[in-house]
Protein backbone atom coordinates (compact mmCIF):
# COMPACT_ATOMS: atom_id res chain seq x y z
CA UNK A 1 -46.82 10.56 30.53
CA UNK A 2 -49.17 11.81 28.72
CA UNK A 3 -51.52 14.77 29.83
CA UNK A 4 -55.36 15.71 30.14
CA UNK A 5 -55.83 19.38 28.97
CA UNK A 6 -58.16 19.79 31.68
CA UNK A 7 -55.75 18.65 34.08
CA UNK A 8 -53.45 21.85 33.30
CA UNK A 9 -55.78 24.81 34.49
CA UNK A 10 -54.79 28.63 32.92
CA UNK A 11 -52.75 30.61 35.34
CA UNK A 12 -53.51 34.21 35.70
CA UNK A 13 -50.23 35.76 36.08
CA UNK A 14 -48.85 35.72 32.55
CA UNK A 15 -48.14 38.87 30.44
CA UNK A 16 -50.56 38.43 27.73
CA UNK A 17 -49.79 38.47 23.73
CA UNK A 18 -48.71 41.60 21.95
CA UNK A 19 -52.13 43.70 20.74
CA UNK A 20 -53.09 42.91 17.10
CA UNK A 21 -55.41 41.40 14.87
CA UNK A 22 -54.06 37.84 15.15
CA UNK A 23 -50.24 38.27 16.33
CA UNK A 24 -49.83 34.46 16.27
CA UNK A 25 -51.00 34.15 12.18
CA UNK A 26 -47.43 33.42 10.97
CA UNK A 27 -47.17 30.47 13.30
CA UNK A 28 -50.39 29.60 13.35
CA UNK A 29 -50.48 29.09 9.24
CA UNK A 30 -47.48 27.01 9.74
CA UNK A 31 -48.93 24.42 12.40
CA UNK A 32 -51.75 23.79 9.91
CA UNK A 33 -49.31 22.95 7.44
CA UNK A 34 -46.58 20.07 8.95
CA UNK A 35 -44.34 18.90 6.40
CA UNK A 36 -44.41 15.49 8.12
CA UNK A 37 -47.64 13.92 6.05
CA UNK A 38 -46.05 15.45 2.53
CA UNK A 39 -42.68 13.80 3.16
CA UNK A 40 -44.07 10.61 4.60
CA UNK A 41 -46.58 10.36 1.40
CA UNK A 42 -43.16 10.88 -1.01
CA UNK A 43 -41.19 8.51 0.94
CA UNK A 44 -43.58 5.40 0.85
CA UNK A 45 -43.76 6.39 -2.82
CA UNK A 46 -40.21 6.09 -3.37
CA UNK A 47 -40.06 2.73 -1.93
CA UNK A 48 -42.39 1.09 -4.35
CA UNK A 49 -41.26 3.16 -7.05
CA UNK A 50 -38.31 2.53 -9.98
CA UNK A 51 -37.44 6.09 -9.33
CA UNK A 52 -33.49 6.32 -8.94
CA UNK A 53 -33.00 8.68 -6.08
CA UNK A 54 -35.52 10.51 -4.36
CA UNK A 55 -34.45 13.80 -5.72
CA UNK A 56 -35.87 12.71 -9.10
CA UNK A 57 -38.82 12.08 -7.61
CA UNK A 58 -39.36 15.64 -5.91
CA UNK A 59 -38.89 16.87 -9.27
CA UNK A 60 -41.62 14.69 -10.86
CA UNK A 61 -44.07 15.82 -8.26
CA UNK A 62 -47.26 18.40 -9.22
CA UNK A 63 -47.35 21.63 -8.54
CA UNK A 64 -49.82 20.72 -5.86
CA UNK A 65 -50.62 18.36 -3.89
CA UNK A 66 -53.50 17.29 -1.11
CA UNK A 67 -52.50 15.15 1.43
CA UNK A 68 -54.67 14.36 4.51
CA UNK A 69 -56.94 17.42 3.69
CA UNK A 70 -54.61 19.62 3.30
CA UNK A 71 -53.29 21.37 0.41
CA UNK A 72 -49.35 21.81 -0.20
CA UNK A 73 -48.49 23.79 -2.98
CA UNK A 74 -45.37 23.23 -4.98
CA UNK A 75 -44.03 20.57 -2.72
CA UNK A 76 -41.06 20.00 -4.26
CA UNK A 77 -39.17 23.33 -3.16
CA UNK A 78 -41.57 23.04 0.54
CA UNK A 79 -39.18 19.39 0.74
CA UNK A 80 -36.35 20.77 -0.94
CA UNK A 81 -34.30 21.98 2.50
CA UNK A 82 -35.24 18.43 3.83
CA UNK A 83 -33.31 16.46 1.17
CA UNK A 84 -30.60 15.22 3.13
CA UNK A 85 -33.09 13.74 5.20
CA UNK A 86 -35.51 12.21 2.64
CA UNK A 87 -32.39 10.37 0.68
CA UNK A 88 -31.98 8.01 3.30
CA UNK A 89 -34.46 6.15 2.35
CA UNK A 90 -32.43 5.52 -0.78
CA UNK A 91 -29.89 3.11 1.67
CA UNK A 92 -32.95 1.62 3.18
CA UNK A 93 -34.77 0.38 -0.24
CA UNK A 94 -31.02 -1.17 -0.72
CA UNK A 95 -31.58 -2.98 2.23
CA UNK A 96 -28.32 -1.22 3.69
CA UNK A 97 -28.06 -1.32 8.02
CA UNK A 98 -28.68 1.69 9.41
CA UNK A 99 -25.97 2.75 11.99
CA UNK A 100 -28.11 3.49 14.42
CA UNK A 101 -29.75 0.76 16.62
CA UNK A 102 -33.74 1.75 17.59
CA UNK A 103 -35.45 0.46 20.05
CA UNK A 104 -39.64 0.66 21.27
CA UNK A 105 -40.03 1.73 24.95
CA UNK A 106 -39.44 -1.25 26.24
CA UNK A 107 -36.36 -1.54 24.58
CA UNK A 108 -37.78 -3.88 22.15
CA UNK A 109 -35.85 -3.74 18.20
CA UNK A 110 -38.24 -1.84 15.81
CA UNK A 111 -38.63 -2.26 11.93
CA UNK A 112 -36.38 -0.41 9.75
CA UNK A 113 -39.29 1.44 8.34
CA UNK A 114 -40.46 2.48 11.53
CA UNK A 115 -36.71 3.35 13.03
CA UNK A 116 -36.47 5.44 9.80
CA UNK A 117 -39.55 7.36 9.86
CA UNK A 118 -38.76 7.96 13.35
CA UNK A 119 -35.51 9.48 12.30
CA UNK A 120 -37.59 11.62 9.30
CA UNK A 121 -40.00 12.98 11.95
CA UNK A 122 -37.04 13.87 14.20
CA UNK A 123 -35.02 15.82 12.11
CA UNK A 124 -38.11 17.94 9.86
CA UNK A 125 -39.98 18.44 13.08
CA UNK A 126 -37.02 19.46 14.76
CA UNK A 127 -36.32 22.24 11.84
CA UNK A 128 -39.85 22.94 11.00
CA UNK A 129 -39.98 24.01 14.94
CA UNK A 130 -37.32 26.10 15.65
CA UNK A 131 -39.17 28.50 13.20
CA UNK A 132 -42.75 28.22 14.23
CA UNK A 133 -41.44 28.45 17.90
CA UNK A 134 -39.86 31.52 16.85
CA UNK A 135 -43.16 32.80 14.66
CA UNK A 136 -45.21 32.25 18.06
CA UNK A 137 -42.18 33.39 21.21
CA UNK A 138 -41.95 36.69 19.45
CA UNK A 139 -45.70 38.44 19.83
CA UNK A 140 -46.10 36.94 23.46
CA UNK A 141 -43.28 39.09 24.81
CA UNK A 142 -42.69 37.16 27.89
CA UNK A 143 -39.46 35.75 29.43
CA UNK A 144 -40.56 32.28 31.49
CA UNK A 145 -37.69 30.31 29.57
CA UNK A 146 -34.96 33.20 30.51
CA UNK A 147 -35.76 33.14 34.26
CA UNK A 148 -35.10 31.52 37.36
CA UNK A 149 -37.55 30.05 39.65
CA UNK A 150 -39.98 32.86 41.21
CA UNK A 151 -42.00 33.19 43.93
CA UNK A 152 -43.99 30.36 45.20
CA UNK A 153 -42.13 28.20 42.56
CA UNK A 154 -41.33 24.52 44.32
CA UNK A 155 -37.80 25.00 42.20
CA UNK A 156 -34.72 25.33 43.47
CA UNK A 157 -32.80 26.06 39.81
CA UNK A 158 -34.07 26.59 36.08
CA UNK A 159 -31.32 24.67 33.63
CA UNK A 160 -30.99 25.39 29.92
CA UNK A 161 -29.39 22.43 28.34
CA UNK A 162 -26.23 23.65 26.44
CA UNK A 163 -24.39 22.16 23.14
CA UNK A 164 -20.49 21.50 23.97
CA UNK A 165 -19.63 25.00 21.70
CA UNK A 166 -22.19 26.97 23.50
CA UNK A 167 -21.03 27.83 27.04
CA UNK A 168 -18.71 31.11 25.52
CA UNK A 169 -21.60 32.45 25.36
CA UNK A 170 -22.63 33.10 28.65
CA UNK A 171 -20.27 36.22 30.71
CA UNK A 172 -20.59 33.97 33.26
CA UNK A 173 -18.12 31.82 36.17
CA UNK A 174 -17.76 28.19 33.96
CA UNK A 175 -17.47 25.02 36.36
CA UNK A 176 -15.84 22.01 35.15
CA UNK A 177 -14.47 20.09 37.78
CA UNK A 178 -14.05 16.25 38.10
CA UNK A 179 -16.41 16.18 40.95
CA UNK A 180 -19.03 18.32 38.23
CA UNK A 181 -18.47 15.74 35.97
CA UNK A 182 -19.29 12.82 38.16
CA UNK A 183 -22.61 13.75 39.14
CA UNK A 184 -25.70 15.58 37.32
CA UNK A 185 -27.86 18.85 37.83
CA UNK A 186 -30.64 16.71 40.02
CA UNK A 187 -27.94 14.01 41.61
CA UNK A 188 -28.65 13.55 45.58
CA UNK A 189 -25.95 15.33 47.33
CA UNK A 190 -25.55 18.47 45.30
CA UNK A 191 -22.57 19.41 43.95
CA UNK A 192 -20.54 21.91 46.67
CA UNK A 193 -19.58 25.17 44.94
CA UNK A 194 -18.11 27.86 47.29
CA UNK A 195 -19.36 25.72 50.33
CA UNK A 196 -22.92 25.79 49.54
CA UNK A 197 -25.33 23.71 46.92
CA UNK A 198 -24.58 25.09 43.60
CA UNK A 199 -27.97 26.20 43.35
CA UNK A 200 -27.47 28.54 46.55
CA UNK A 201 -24.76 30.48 44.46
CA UNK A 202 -24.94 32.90 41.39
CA UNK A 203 -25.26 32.19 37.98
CA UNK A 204 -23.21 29.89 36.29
CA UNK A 205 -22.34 27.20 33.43
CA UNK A 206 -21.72 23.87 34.54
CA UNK A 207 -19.96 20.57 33.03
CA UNK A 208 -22.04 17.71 34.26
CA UNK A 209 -21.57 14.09 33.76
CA UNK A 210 -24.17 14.24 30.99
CA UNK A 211 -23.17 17.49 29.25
CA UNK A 212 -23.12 21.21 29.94
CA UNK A 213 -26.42 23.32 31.18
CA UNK A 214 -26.61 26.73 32.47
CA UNK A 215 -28.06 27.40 35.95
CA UNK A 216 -30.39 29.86 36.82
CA UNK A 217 -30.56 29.99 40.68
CA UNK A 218 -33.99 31.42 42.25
CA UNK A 219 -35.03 34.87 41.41
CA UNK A 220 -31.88 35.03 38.69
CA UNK A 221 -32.61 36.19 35.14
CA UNK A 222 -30.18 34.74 32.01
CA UNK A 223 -27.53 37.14 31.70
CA UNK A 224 -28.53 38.24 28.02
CA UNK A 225 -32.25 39.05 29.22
CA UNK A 226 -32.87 42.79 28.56
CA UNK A 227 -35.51 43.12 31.33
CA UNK A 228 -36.87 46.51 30.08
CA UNK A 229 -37.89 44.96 27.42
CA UNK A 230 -38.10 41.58 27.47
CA UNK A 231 -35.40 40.65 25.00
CA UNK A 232 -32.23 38.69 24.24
CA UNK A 233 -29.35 40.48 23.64
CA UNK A 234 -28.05 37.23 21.58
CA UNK A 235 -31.03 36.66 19.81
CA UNK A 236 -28.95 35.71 16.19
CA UNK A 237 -26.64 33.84 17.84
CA UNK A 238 -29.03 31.88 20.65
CA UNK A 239 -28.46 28.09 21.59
CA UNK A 240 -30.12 25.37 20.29
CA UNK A 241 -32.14 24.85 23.04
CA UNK A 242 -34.01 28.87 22.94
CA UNK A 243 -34.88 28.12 19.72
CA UNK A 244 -37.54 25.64 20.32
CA UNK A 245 -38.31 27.34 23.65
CA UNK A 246 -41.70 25.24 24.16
CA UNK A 247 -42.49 22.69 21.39
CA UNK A 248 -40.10 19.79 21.73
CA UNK A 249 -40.39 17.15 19.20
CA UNK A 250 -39.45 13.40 20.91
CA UNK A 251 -40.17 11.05 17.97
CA UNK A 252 -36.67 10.11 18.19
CA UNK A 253 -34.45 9.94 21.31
CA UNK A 254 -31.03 8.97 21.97
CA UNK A 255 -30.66 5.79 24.40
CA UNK A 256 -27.46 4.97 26.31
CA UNK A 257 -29.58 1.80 27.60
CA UNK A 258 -30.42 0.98 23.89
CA UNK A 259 -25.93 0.55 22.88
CA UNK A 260 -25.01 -2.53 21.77
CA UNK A 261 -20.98 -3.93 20.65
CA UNK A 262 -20.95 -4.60 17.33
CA UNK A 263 -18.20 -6.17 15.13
CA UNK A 264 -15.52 -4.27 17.67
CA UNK A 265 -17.65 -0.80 18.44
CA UNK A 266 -20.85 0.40 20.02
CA UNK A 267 -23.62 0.98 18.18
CA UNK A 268 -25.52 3.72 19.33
CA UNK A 269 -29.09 3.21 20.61
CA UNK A 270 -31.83 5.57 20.00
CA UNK A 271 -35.56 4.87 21.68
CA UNK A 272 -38.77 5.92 18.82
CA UNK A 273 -40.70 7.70 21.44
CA UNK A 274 -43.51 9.37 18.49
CA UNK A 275 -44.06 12.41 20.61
CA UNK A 276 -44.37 16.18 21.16
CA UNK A 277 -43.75 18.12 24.04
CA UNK A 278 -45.16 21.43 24.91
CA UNK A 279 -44.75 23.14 27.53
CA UNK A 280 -48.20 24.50 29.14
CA UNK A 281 -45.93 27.41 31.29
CA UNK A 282 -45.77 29.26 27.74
CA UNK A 283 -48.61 31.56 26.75
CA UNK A 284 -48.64 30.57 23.47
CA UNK A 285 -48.73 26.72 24.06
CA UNK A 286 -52.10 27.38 25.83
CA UNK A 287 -53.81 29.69 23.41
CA UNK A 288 -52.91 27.16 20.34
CA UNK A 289 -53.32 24.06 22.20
CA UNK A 290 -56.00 22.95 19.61
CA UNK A 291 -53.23 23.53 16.24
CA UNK A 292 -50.47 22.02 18.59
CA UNK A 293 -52.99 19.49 18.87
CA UNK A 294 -53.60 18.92 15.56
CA UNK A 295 -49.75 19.38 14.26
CA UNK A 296 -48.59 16.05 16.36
CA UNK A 297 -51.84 14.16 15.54
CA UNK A 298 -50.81 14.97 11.68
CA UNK A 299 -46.91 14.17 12.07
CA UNK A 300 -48.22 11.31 13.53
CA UNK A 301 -46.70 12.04 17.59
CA UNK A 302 -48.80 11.76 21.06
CA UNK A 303 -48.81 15.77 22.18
CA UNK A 304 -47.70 15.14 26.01
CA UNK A 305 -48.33 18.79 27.87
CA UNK A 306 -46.07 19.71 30.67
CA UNK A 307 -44.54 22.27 33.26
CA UNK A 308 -40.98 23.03 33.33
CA UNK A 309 -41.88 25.03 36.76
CA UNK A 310 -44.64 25.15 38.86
C-alpha cells in the first residue's frame, strides 16, 4: 500500500551522512535524470516509424534531446547498454506473442503495450538502480541492511533474499532439508533447527520452498560486515539483492497465480505492479525523498515508502 510521507516520522538514532559539500551529488544528478522517459519517447517512436530495427533509430537520434523538461545529451550512447531491452519492441510491432503472460492486480490480461513497457521499466530501472543505490549507500556509512534485528526491534530475523549461485558466499552452516523446502521464512510453525526456531540459532543460509535467503537472527551482523568500519568485505562480488539495498523497482513482478497451460507448457505469469519501493529505514531514502519522489513520478511508478524493521 501506498504511504503518506508524514506517516513515516525521522528516527533519531541513525549515523548521519559522511561530512562534505553534497556527498549524495553523484546520485542525486542521476535521479534527476531516469532513462525511463528517453526510452519510452524512442520506443513509441519506433512503433509508428518505417525504421527497421530500433538500433537504427538510436543512431538517427540528435545529439540532444529534451524530454519532459529535462535535457539528455547524446542519448544514443545514454540507451546504448539498454539495447537488448529496447529491441523487443521490434517482435511487438510484428505482432509476435510475448512469452510472458501479464496480468493487472486483479489478475486481469493487460495490453501488449502496457505488458511491454512494464517489462522496459523493469529491467532499465532495475540497472539504472543498482548504481544510484550504490552512488547514495556509500557516503551514508551505515550498516541497517547488514544487521539483524536490534533492540526494541518487533523482529525476530532480518532475511536477505539470495540468487540460487549466491549462498557460497556466505562462511556460514547451509540448510537444505526437505522439511526447509516445504515451508517458508514466515510459515506458522517455524522450521526446527537444533531443537529450537531457526531464528533462535546462529547465522545461517537457508533453502526455502520459495528460494534461498540468508538469516540474520537478533543482534547478528552479516558475516562480511567489517564493523570497525562499516564495510563489506565482498563488496565486488555482493548479491543481487545489496546492490539495490533500498530502492526497489516493482513495475514488473513475477506471478505464480498469473501461470496459465498453453499448447502443452506453462506460461509464466508476471503482475504490472508500476511501482517503487524505498525503504524509509535508510538514511538516504529520507534525505532524497523529494528526487525519489520525482524519479518514480517520471518513470511513470507509484513511490510506496516502507520499513523493513521497526
Amino acid at each position: 500500500m501506498d504511504r503518506d510521507l508524514r506517516a513515516l516520522p525521522d528516527r533519531t538514532d541513525d549515523r548521519p551522512p559522511k561530512a562534505g559539500p553534497d556527498p549524495f551529488a553523484a546520485g542525486r544528478l542521476r535521479l534527476r535524470q531516469p532513462l525511463m522517459p528517453l526510452a519510452r519517447l524512442v520506443v513509441l517512436t519506433f512503433l509508428v516509424s518505417r525504421h527497421p530495427s530500433v538500433a537504427e533509430l538510436l543512431e538517427q537520434l540528435p545529439q540532444e534531446m529534451v524530454v519532459g523538461g529535462r535535457v539528455y545529451r547524446a542519448p544514443a550512447a545514454l540507451l546504448a547498454p539498454h539495447l537488448d531491452l529496447l529491441a523487443a519492441a521490434e517482435a511487438m510491432r510484428r505482432g509476435e506473442p510475448d512469452d510472458r503472460l501479464v496480468v493487472s492486480e486483479d489478475l486481469t490480461p493487460v495490453k501488449p503495450l502496457i505488458a511491454f513497457m512494464a517489462g522496459l521499466t523493469q529491467g532499465i530501472c532495475s540497472r539504472e538502480l543498482e548504481t544510484i543505490n550504490s552512488l547514495l549507500c556509500d557516503p551514508c556509512g551505515c550498516s541497517v541492511c547488514c544487521t539483524g534485528p536490534r533492540g526494541e526491534m518487533h523482529q525476530l530475523f532480518f532475511e536477505i533474499p539470495l540468487e540460487a549461485a549466491e549462498p557460497q558466499l556466505f562462511p556460514v552452516p547451509v540448510v537444505d532439508s526437505p522439511a526447509s523446502r516445504s515451508c517458508t521464512s514466515s510459515g506458522e510453525p517455524p522450521l526446527l533447527r537444533e531443537g529450537k526456531p531457526f531464528y533462535e540459532t546462529p547465522t545461517a543460509v537457508y533453502r526455502w520452498q520459495n528460494g534461498w535467503s540468508l538469516i540474520l537472527p537478533r543482534q547478528a551482523d552479516c558475516p562480511h560486515l567489517a564493523p570497525d568500519v562499516s564495510r563489506c568485505r565482498i563488496y565486488v562480488q555482493r548479491p543481487q539483492v545489496c546492490r539495490r539495498p533500498q530502492l526497489f523497482p516493482y513495475a514488473l513482478e513475477r506471478c505464480p497465480a498469473g501461470d496459465r497451460p498453453e499448447d502443452g507448457r506453462v506460461r509464466q505469469g508476471f503482475m504490472a505492479r508500476h511501482k517503487l519501493l524505498a525503504v524509509w529505514d535508510c538514511p538516504y531514502v529520507r534525505q532524497l525523498v523529494d528526487e525519489i519522489a520525482d524519479y518514480a513520478a517520471a518513470s511513470m511508478l507509484s513511490l510506496v515508502l516502507a520499513r523493513n524493521k521497526a
